[in-house]
C-alpha atoms as a PDB file:
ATOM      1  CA  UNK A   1      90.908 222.336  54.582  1.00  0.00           C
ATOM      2  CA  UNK A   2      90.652 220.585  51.231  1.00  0.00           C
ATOM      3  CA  UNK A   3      89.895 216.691  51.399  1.00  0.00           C
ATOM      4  CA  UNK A   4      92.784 215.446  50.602  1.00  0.00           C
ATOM      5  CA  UNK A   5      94.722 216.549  53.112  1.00  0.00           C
ATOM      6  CA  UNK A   6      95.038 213.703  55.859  1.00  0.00           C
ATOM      7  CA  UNK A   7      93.522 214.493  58.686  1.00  0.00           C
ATOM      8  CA  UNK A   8      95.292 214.329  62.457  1.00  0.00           C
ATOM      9  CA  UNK A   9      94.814 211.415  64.465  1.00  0.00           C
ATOM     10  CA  UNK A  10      93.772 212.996  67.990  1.00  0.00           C
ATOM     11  CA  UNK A  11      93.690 210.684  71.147  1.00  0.00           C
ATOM     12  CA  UNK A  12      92.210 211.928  74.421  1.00  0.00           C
ATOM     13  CA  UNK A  13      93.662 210.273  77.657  1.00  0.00           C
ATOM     14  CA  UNK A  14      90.889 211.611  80.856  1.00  0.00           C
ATOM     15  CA  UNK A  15      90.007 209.684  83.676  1.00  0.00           C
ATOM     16  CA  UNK A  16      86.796 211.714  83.671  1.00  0.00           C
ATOM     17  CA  UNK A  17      84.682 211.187  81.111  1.00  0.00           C
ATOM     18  CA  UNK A  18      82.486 214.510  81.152  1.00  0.00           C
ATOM     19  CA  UNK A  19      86.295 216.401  80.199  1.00  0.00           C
ATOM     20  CA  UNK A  20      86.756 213.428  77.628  1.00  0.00           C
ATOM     21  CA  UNK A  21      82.943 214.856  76.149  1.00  0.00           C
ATOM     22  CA  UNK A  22      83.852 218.449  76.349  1.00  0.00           C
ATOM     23  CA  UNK A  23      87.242 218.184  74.543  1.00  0.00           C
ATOM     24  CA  UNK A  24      85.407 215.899  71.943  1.00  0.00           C
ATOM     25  CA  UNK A  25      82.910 218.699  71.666  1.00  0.00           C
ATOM     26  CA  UNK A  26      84.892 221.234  70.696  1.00  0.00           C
ATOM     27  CA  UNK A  27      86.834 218.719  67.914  1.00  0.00           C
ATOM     28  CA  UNK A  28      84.019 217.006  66.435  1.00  0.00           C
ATOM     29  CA  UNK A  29      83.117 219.325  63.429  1.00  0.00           C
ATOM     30  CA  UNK A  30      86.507 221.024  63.272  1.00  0.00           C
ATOM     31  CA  UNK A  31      87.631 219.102  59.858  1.00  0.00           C
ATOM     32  CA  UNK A  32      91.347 219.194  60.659  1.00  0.00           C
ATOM     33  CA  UNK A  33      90.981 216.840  63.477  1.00  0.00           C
ATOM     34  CA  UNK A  34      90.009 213.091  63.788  1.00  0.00           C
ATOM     35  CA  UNK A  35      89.244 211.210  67.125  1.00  0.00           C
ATOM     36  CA  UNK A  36      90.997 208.094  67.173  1.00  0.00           C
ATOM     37  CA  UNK A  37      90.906 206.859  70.803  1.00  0.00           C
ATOM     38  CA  UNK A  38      89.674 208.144  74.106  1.00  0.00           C
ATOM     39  CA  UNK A  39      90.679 206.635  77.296  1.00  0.00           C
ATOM     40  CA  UNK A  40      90.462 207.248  81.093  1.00  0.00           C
ATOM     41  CA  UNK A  41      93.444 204.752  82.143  1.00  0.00           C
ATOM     42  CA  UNK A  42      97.117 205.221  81.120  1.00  0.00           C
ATOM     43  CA  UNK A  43      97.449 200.923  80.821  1.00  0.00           C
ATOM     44  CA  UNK A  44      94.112 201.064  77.990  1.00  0.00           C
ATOM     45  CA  UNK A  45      95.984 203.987  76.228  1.00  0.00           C
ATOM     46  CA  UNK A  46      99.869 202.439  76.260  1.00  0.00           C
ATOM     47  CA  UNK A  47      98.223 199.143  75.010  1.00  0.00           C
ATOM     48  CA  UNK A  48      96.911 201.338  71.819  1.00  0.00           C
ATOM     49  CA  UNK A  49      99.901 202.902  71.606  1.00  0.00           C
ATOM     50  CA  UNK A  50     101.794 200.123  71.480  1.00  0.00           C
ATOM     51  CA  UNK A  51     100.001 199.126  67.759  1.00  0.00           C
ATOM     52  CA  UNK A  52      98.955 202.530  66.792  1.00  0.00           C
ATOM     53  CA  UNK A  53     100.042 205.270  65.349  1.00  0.00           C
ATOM     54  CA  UNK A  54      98.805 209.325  65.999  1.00  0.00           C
ATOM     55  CA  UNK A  55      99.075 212.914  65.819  1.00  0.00           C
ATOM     56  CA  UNK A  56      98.199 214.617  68.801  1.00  0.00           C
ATOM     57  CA  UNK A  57      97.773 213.312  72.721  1.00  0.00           C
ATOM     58  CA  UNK A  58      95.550 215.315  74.962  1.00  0.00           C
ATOM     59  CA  UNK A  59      97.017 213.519  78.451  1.00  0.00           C
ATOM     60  CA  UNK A  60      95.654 214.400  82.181  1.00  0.00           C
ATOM     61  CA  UNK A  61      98.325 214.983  84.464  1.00  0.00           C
ATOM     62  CA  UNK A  62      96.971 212.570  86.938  1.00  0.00           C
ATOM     63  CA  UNK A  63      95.381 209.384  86.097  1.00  0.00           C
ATOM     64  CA  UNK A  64      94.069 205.884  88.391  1.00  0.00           C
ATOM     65  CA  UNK A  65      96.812 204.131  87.589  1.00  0.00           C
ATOM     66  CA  UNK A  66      99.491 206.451  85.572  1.00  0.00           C
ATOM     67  CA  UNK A  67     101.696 209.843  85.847  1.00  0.00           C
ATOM     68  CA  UNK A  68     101.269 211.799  82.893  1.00  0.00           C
ATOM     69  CA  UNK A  69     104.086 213.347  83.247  1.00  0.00           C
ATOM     70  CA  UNK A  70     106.163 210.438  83.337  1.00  0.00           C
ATOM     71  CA  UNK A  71     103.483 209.121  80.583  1.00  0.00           C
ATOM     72  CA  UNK A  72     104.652 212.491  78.074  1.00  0.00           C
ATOM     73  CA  UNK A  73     108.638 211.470  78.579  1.00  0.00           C
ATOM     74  CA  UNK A  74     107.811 207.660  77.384  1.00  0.00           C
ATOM     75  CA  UNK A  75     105.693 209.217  74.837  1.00  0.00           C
ATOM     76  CA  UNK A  76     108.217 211.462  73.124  1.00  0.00           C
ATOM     77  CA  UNK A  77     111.343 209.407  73.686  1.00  0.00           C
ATOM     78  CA  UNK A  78     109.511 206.546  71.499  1.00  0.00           C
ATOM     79  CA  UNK A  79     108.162 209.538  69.122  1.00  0.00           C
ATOM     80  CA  UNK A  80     109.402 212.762  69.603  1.00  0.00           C
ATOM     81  CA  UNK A  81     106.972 213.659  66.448  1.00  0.00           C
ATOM     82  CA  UNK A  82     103.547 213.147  68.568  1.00  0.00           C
ATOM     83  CA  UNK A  83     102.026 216.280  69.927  1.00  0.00           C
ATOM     84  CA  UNK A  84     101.418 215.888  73.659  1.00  0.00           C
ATOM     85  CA  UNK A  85      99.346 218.332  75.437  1.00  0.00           C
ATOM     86  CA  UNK A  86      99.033 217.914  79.106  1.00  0.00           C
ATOM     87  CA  UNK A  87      95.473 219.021  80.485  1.00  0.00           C
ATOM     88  CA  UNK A  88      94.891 219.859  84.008  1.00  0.00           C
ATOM     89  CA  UNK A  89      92.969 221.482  86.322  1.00  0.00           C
ATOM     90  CA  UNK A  90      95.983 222.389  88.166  1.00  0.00           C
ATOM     91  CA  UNK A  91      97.673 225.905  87.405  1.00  0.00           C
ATOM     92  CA  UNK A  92     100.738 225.038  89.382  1.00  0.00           C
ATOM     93  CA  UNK A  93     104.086 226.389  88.109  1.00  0.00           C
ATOM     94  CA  UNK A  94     106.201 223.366  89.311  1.00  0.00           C
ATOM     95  CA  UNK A  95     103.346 221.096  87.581  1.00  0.00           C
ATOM     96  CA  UNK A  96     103.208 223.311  84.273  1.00  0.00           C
ATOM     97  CA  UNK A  97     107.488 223.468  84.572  1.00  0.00           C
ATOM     98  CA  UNK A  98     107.523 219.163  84.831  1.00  0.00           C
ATOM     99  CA  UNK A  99     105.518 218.711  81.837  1.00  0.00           C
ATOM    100  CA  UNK A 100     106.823 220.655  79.622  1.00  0.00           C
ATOM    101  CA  UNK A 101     110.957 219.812  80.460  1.00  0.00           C
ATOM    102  CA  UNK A 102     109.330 216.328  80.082  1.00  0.00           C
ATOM    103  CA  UNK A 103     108.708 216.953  76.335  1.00  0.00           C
ATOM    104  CA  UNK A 104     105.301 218.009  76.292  1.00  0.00           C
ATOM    105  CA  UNK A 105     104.307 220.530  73.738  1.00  0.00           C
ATOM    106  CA  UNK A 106     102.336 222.287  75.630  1.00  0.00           C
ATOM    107  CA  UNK A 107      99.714 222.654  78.959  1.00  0.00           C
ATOM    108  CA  UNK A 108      95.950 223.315  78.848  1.00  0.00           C
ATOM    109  CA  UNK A 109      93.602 223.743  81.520  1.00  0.00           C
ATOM    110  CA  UNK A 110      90.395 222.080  81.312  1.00  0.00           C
ATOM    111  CA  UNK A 111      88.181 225.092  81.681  1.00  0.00           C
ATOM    112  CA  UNK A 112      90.031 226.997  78.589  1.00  0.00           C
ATOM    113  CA  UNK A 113      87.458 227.863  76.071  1.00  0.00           C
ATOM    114  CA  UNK A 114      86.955 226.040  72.571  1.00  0.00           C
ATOM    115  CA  UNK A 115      88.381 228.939  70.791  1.00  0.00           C
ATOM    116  CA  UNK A 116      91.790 229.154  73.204  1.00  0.00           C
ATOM    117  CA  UNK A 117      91.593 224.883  72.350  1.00  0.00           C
ATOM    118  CA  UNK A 118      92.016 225.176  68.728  1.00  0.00           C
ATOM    119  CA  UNK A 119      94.241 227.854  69.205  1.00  0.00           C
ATOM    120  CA  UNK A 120      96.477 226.060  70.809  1.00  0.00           C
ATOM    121  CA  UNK A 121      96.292 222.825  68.660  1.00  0.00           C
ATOM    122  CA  UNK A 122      97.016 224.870  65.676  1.00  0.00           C
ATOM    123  CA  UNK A 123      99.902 226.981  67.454  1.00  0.00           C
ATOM    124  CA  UNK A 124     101.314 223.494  68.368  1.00  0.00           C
ATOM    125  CA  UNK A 125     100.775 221.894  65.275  1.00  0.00           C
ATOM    126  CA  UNK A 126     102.963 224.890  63.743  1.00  0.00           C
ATOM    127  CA  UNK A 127     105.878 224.255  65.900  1.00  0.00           C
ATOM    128  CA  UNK A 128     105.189 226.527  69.536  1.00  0.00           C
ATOM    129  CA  UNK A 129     104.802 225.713  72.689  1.00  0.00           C
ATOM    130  CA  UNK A 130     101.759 226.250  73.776  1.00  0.00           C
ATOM    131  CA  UNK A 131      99.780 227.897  77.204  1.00  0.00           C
ATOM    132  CA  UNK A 132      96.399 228.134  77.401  1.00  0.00           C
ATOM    133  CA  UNK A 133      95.181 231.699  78.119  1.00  0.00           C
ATOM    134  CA  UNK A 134      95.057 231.384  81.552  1.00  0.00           C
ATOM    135  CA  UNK A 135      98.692 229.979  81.765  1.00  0.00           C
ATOM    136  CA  UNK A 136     100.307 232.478  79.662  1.00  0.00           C
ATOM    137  CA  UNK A 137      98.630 235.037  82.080  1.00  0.00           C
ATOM    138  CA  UNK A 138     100.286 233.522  85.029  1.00  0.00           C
ATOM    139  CA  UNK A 139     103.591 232.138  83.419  1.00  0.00           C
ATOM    140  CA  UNK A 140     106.489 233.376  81.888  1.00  0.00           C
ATOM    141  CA  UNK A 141     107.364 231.082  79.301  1.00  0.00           C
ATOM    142  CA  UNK A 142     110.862 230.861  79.497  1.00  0.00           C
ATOM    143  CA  UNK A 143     111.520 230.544  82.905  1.00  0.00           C
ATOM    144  CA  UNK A 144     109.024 227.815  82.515  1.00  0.00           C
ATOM    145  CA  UNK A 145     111.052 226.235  80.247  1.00  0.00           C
ATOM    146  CA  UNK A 146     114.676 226.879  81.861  1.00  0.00           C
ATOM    147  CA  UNK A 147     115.598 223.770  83.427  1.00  0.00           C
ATOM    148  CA  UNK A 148     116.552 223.367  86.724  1.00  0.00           C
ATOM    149  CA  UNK A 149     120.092 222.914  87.683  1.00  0.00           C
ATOM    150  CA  UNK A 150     120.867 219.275  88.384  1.00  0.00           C
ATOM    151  CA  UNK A 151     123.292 218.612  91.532  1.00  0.00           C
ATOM    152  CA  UNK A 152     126.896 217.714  91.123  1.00  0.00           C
ATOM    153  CA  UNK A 153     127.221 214.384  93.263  1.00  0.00           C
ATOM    154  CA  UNK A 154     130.487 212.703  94.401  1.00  0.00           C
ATOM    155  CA  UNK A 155     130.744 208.881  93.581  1.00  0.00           C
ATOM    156  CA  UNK A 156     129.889 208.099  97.405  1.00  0.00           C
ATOM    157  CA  UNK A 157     127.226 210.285  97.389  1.00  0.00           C
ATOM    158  CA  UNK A 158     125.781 208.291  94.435  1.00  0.00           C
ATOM    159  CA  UNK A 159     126.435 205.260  96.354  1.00  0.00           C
ATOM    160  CA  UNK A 160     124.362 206.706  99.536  1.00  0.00           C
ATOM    161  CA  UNK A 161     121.945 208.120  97.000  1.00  0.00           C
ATOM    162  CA  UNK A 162     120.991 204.950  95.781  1.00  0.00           C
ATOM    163  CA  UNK A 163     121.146 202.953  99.499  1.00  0.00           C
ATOM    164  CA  UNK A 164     118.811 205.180 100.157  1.00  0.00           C
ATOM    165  CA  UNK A 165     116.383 204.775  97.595  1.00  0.00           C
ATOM    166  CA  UNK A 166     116.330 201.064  98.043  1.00  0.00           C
ATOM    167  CA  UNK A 167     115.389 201.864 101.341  1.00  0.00           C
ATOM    168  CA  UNK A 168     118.127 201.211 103.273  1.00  0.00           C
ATOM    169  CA  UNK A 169     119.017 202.983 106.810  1.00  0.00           C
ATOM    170  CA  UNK A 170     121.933 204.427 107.795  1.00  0.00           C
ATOM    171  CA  UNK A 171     123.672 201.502 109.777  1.00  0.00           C
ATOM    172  CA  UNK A 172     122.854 199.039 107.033  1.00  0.00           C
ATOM    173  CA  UNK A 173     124.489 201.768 104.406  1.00  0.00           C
ATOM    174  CA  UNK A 174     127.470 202.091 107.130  1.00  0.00           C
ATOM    175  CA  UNK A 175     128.028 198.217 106.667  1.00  0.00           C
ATOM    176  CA  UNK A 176     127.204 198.365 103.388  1.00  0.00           C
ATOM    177  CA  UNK A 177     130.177 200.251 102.340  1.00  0.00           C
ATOM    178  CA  UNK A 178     132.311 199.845 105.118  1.00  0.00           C
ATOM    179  CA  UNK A 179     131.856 203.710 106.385  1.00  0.00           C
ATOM    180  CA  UNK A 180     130.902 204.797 109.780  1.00  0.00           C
ATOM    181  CA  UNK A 181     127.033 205.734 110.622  1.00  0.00           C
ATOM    182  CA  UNK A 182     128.053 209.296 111.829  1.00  0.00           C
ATOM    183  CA  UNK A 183     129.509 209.211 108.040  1.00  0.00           C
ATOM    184  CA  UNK A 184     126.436 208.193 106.135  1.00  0.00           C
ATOM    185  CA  UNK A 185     124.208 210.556 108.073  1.00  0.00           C
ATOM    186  CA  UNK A 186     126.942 213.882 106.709  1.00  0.00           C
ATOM    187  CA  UNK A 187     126.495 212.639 103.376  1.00  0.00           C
ATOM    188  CA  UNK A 188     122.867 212.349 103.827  1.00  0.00           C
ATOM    189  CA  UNK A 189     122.463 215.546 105.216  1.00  0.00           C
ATOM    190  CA  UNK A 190     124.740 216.847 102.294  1.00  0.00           C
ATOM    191  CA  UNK A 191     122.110 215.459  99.876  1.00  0.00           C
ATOM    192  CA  UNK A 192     119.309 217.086 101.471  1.00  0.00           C
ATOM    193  CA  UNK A 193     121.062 220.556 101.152  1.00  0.00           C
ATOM    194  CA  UNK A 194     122.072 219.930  97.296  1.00  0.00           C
ATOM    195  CA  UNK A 195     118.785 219.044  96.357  1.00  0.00           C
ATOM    196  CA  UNK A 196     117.105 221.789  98.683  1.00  0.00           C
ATOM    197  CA  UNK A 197     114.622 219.825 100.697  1.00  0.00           C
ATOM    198  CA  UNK A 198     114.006 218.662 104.372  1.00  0.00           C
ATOM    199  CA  UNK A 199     112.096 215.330 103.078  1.00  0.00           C
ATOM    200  CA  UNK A 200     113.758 212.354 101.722  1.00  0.00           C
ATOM    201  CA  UNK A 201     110.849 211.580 100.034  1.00  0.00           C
ATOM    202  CA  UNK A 202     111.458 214.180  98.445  1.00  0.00           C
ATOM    203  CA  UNK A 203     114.914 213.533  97.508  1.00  0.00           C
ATOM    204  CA  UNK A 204     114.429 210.643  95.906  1.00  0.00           C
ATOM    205  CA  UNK A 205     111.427 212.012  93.793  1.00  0.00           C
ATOM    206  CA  UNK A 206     113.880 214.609  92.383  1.00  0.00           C
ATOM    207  CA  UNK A 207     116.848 212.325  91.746  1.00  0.00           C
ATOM    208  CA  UNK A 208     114.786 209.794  89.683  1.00  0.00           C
ATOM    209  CA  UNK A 209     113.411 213.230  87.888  1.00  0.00           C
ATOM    210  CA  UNK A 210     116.857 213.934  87.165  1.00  0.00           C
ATOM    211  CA  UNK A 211     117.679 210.871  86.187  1.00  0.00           C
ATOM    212  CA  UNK A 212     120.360 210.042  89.101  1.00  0.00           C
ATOM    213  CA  UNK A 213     118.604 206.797  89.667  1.00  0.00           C
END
């Protein structure tokens, strides 16, 4: 790399510093990349995004007080330019599936190897979606990347949907909208089916994921 080409503003988002020390390891004499921030909680590193500008986020999955997944959407809605890679330990297909219909560029597992690192940088940097080894071995790519189809809801299943997510129960929902309980609890049962789970927990997780809420 010649010196006059500008050099990519890397931030590293960890909650544990000795993967904040490896990753800065393996960039510290590789000339295409500069270290601009480092940070184990998602509040310190939205406060330097808020005045800052960079290339490429390295961003746990889990954090104290953050969801990187939810972290990588905010991040690429404000600046869909940004390289985010998500880093995990996890190997999870549902995990690796999130992140990347959430915008992220790609998913690395904290044990890849500095050479499958700077691989995937550059493979990002040139426009792919990136895997670390040990993903790609596991995952095909684009079922990872199909997204999952989003439930067709009536307008008073909305209505229950979002009762329910403020917590409501089924009598209060009944009165609510001027429905019987026996009513509420089909429609409620109909949710659970359409969005293929027992919990409504659950439920709600997903329909905020899709964006129902």
């Amino acid at each position: 790399m010649s010196d006059n080409i500008k050099k990519r503003k890397v931030v590293i988002v960890d909650d544990h510093p000795l993967v904040i020390e490896g990753f800065k390891n393996v960039l510290k004499d590789h000339l295409d990349f500069q270290i601009v921030g480092q940070f184990r909680k998602a509040e310190d590193f939205q406060n330097f995004m808020a005045t800052e500008v960079v290339d490429i986020i390295l961003l746990d999955i889990t954090l104290p007080d953050g969801n990187g997944i939810h972290i990588c959407r905010e991040v690429k809605q404000a600046n869909p330019e940004i390289i985010v890679l998500g880093i995990s330990n996890l190997s999870e297909r549902s995990i690796v599936k999130q992140m990347l219909q959430n915008g992220a560029n790609g998913y690395l597992l904290k044990t890849a190897d500095s050479n499958d690192i700077l691989y995937c940088l550059q493979a990002a940097i040139d426009g792919e979606i990136v895997l670390s080894q040990e993903i790609r071995e596991l995952f095909d790519m684009a079922d990872l990347r199909k997204p999952e189809d989003i439930p067709e809801l009536t307008k008073r299943e909305k209505q229950i949907l979002q009762l329910l997510a403020e917590g409501k129960k089924s009598l209060e929902i009944a009165e609510s909208l001027f429905i019987s309980p026996l009513t509420v609890k089909t429609h409620r049962a109909t949710l659970l089916q359409k969005f293929q789970t027992g919990s409504l927990v659950i439920l709600i997780n997903k329909a905020k994921e899709y964006g129902l809420l």
